[in-house]
PDB file of N, CA and C in Angstrom:
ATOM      1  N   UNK A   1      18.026-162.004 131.155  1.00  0.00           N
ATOM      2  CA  UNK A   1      17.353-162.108 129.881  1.00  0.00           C
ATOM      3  C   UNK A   1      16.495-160.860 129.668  1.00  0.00           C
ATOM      4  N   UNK A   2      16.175-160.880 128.132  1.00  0.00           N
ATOM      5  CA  UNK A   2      15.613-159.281 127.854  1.00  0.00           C
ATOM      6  C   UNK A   2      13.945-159.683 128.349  1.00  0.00           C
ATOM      7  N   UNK A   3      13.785-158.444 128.349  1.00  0.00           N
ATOM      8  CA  UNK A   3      11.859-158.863 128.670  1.00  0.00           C
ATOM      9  C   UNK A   3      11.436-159.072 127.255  1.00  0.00           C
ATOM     10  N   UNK A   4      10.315-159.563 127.312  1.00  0.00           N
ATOM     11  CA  UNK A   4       9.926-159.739 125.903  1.00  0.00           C
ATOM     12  C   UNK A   4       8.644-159.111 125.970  1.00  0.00           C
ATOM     13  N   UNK A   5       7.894-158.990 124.098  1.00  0.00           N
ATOM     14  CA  UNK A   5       6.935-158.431 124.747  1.00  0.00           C
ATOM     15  C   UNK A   5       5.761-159.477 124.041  1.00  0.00           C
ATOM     16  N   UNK A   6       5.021-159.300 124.498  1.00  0.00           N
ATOM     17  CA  UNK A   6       3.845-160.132 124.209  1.00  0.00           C
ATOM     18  C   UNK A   6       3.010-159.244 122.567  1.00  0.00           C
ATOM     19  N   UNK A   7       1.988-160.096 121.265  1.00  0.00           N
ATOM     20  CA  UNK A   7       1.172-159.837 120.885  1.00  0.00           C
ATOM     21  C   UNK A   7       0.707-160.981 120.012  1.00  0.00           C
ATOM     22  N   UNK A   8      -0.566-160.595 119.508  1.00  0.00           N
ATOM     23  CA  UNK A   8      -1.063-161.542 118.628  1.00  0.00           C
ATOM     24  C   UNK A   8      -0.821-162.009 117.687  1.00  0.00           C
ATOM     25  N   UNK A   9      -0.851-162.897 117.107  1.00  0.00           N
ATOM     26  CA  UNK A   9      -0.542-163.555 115.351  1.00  0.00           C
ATOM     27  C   UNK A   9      -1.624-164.068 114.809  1.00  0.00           C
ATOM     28  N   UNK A  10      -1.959-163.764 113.750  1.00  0.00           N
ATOM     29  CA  UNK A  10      -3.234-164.174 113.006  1.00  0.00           C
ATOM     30  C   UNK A  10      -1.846-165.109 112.137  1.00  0.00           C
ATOM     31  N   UNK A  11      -2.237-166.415 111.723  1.00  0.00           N
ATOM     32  CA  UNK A  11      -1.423-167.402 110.702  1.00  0.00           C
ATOM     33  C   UNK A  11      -2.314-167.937 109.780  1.00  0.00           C
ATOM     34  N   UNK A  12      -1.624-168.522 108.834  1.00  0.00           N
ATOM     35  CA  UNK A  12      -2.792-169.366 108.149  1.00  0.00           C
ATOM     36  C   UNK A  12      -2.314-170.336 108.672  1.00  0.00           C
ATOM     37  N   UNK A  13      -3.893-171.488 109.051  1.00  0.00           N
ATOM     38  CA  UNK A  13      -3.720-172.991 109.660  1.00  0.00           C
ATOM     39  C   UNK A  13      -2.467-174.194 109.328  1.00  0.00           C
ATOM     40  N   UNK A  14      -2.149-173.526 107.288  1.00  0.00           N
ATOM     41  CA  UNK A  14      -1.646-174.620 107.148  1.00  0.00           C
ATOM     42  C   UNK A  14       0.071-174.428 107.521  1.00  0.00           C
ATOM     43  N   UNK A  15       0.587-172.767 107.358  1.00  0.00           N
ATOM     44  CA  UNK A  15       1.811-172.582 107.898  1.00  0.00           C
ATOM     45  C   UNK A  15       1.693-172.603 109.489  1.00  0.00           C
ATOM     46  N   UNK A  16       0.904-172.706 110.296  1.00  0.00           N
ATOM     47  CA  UNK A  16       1.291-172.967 111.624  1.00  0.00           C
ATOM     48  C   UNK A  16       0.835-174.198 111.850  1.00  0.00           C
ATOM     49  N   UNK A  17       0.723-175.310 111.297  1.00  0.00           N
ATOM     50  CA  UNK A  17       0.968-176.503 110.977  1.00  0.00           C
ATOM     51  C   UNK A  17       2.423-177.426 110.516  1.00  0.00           C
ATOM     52  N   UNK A  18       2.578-176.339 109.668  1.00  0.00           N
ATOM     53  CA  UNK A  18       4.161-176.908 109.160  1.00  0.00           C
ATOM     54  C   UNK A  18       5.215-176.090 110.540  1.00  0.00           C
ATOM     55  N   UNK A  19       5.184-175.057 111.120  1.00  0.00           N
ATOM     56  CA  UNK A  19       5.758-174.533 112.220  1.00  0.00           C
ATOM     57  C   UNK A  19       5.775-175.323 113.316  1.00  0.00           C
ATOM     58  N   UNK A  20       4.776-175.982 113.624  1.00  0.00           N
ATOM     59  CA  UNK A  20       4.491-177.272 114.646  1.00  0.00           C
ATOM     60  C   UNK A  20       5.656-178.119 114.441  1.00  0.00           C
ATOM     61  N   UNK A  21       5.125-178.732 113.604  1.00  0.00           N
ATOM     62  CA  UNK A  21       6.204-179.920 112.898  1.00  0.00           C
ATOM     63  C   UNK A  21       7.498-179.479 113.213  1.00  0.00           C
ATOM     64  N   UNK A  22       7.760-178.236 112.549  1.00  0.00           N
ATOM     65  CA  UNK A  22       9.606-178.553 112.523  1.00  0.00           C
ATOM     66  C   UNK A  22       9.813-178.248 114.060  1.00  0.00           C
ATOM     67  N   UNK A  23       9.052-177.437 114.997  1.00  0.00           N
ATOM     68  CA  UNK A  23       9.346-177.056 116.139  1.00  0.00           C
ATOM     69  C   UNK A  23       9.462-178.498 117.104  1.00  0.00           C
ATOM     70  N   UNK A  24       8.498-179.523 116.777  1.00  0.00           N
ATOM     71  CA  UNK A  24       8.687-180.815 117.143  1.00  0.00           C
ATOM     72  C   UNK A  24       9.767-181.117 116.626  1.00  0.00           C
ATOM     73  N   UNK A  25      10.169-181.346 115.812  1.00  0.00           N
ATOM     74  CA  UNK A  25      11.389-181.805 115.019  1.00  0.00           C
ATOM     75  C   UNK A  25      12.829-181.619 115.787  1.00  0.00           C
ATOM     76  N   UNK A  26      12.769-180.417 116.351  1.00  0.00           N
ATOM     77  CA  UNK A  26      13.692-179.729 116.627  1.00  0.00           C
ATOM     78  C   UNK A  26      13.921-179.485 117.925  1.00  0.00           C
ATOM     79  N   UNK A  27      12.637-180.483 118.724  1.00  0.00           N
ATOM     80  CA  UNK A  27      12.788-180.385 120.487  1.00  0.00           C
ATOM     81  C   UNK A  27      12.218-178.960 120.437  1.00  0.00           C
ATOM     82  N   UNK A  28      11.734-177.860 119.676  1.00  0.00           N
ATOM     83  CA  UNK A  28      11.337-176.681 120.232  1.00  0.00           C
ATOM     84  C   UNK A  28      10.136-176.360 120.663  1.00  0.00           C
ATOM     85  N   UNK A  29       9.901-175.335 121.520  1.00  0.00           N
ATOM     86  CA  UNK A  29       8.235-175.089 121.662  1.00  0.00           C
ATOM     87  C   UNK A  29       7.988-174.156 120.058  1.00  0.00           C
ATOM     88  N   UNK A  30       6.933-174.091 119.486  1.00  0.00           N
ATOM     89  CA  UNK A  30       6.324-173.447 118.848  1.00  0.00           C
ATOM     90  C   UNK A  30       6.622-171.650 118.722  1.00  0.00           C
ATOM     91  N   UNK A  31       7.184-171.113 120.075  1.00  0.00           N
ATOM     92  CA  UNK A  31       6.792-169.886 120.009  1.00  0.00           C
ATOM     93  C   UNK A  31       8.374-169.451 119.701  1.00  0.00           C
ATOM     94  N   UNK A  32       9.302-170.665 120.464  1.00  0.00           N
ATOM     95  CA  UNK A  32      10.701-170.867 120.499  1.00  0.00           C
ATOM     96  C   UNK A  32      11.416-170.449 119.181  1.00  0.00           C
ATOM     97  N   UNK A  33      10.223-171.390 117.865  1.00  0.00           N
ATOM     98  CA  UNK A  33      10.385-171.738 116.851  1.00  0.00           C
ATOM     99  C   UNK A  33      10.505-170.629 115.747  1.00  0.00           C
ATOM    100  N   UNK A  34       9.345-169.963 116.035  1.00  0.00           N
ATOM    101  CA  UNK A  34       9.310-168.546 115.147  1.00  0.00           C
ATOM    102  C   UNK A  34      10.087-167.782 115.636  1.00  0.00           C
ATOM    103  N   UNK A  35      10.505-167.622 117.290  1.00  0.00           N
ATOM    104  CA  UNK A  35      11.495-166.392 117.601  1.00  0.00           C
ATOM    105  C   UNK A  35      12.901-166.795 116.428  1.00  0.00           C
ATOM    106  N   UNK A  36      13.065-168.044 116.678  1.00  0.00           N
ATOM    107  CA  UNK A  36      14.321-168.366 115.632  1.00  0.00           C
ATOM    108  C   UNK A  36      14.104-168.335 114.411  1.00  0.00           C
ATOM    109  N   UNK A  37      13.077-168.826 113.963  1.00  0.00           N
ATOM    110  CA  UNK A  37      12.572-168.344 111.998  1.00  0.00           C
ATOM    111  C   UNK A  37      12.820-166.720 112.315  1.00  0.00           C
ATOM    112  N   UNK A  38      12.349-165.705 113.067  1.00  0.00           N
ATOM    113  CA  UNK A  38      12.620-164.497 112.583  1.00  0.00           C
ATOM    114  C   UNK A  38      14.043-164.152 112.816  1.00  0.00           C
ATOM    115  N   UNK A  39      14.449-164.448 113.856  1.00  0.00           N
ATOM    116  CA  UNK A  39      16.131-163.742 114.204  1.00  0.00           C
ATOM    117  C   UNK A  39      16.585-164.376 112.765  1.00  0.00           C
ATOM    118  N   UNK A  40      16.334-165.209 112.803  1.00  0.00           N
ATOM    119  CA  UNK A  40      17.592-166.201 111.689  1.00  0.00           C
ATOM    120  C   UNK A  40      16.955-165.398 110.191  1.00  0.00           C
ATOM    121  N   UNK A  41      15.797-164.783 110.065  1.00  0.00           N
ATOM    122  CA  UNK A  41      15.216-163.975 108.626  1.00  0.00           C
ATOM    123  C   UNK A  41      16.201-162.395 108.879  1.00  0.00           C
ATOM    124  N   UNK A  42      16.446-162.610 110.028  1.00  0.00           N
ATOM    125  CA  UNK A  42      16.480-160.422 110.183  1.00  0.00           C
ATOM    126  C   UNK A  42      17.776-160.396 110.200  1.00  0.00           C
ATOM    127  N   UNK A  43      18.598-161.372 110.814  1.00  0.00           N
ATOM    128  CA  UNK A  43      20.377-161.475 110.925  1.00  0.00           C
ATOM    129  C   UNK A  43      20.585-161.329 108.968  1.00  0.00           C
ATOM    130  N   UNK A  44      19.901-162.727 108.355  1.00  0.00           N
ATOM    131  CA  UNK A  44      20.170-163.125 106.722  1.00  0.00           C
ATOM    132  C   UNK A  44      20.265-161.665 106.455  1.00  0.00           C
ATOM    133  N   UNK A  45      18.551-160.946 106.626  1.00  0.00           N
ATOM    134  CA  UNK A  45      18.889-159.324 105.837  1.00  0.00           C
ATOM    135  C   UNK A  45      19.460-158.621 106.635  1.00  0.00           C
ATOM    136  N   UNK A  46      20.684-159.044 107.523  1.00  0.00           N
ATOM    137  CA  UNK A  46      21.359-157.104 107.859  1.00  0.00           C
ATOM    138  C   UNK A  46      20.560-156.680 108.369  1.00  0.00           C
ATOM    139  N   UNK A  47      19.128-156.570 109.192  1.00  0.00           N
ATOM    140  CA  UNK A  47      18.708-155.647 110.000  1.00  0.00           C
ATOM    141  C   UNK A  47      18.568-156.264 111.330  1.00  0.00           C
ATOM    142  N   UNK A  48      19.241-157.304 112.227  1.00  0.00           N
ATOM    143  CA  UNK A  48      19.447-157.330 113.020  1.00  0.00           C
ATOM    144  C   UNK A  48      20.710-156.816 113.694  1.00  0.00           C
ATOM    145  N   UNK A  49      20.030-155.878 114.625  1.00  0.00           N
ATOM    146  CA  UNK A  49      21.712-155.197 115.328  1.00  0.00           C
ATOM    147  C   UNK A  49      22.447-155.814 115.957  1.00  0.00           C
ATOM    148  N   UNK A  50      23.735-155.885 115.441  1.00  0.00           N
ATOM    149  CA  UNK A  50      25.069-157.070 115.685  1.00  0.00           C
ATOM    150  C   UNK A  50      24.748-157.681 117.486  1.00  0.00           C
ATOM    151  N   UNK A  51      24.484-156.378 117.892  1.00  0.00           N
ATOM    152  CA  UNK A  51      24.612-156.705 119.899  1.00  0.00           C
ATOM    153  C   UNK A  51      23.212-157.847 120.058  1.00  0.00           C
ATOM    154  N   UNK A  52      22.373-157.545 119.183  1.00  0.00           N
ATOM    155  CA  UNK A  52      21.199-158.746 119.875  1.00  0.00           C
ATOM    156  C   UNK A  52      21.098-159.639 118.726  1.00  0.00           C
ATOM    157  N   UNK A  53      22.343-160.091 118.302  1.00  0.00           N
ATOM    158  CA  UNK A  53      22.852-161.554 117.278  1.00  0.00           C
ATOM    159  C   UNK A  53      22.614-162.569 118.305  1.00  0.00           C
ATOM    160  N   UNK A  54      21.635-163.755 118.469  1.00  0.00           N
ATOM    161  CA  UNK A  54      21.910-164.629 118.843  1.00  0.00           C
ATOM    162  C   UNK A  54      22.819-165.319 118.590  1.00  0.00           C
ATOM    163  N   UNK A  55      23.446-166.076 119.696  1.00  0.00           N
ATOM    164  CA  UNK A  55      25.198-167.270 119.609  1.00  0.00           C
ATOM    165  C   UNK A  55      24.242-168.335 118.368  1.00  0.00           C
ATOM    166  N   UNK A  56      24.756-169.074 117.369  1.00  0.00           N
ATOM    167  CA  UNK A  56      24.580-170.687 117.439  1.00  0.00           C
ATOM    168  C   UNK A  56      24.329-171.392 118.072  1.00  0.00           C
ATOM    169  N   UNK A  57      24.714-171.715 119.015  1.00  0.00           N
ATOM    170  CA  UNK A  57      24.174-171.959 120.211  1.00  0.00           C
ATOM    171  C   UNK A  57      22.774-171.735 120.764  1.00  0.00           C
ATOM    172  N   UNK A  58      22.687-170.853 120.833  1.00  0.00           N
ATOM    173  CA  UNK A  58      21.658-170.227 121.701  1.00  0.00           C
ATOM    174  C   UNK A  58      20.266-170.169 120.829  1.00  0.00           C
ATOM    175  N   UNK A  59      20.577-169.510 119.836  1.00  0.00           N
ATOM    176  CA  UNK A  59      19.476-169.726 118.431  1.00  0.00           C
ATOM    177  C   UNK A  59      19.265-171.209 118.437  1.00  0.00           C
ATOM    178  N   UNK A  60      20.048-171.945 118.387  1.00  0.00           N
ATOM    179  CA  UNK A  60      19.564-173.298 118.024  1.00  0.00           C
ATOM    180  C   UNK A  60      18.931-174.194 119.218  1.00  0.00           C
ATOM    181  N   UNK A  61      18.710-174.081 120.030  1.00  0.00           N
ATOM    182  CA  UNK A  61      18.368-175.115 121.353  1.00  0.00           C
ATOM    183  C   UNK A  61      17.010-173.694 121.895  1.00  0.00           C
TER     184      UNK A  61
END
């Protein structure tokens, strides 16, 4: 697996509230949750590079 890198997020309370939720929803941890809200935002626009496309699979669990 790739290393990852660590930093901060300033959110507003009430969207990392609704991020909770669906991450519960979805069996995910929280941090799980946004890595997949962004891959799944950056694949939609074309600026994710084809080689670090998460599977279906893999994005989803």
């Amino acid at each position: 697996m790739a290393q990852k890198k660590n930093f901060a997020l300033r959110i507003d309370p009430a969207v990392m509230n609704a991020i909770e939720s669906w991450a519960a929803d979805e069996f995910r941890s929280v941090n799980g949750q946004i890595e997949w809200i962004i891959a799944r935002a950056l694949k939609e626009a074309g600026r994710l590079p084809k080689a670090s496309q998460p599977d279906k699979d893999v994005a989803a669990g």
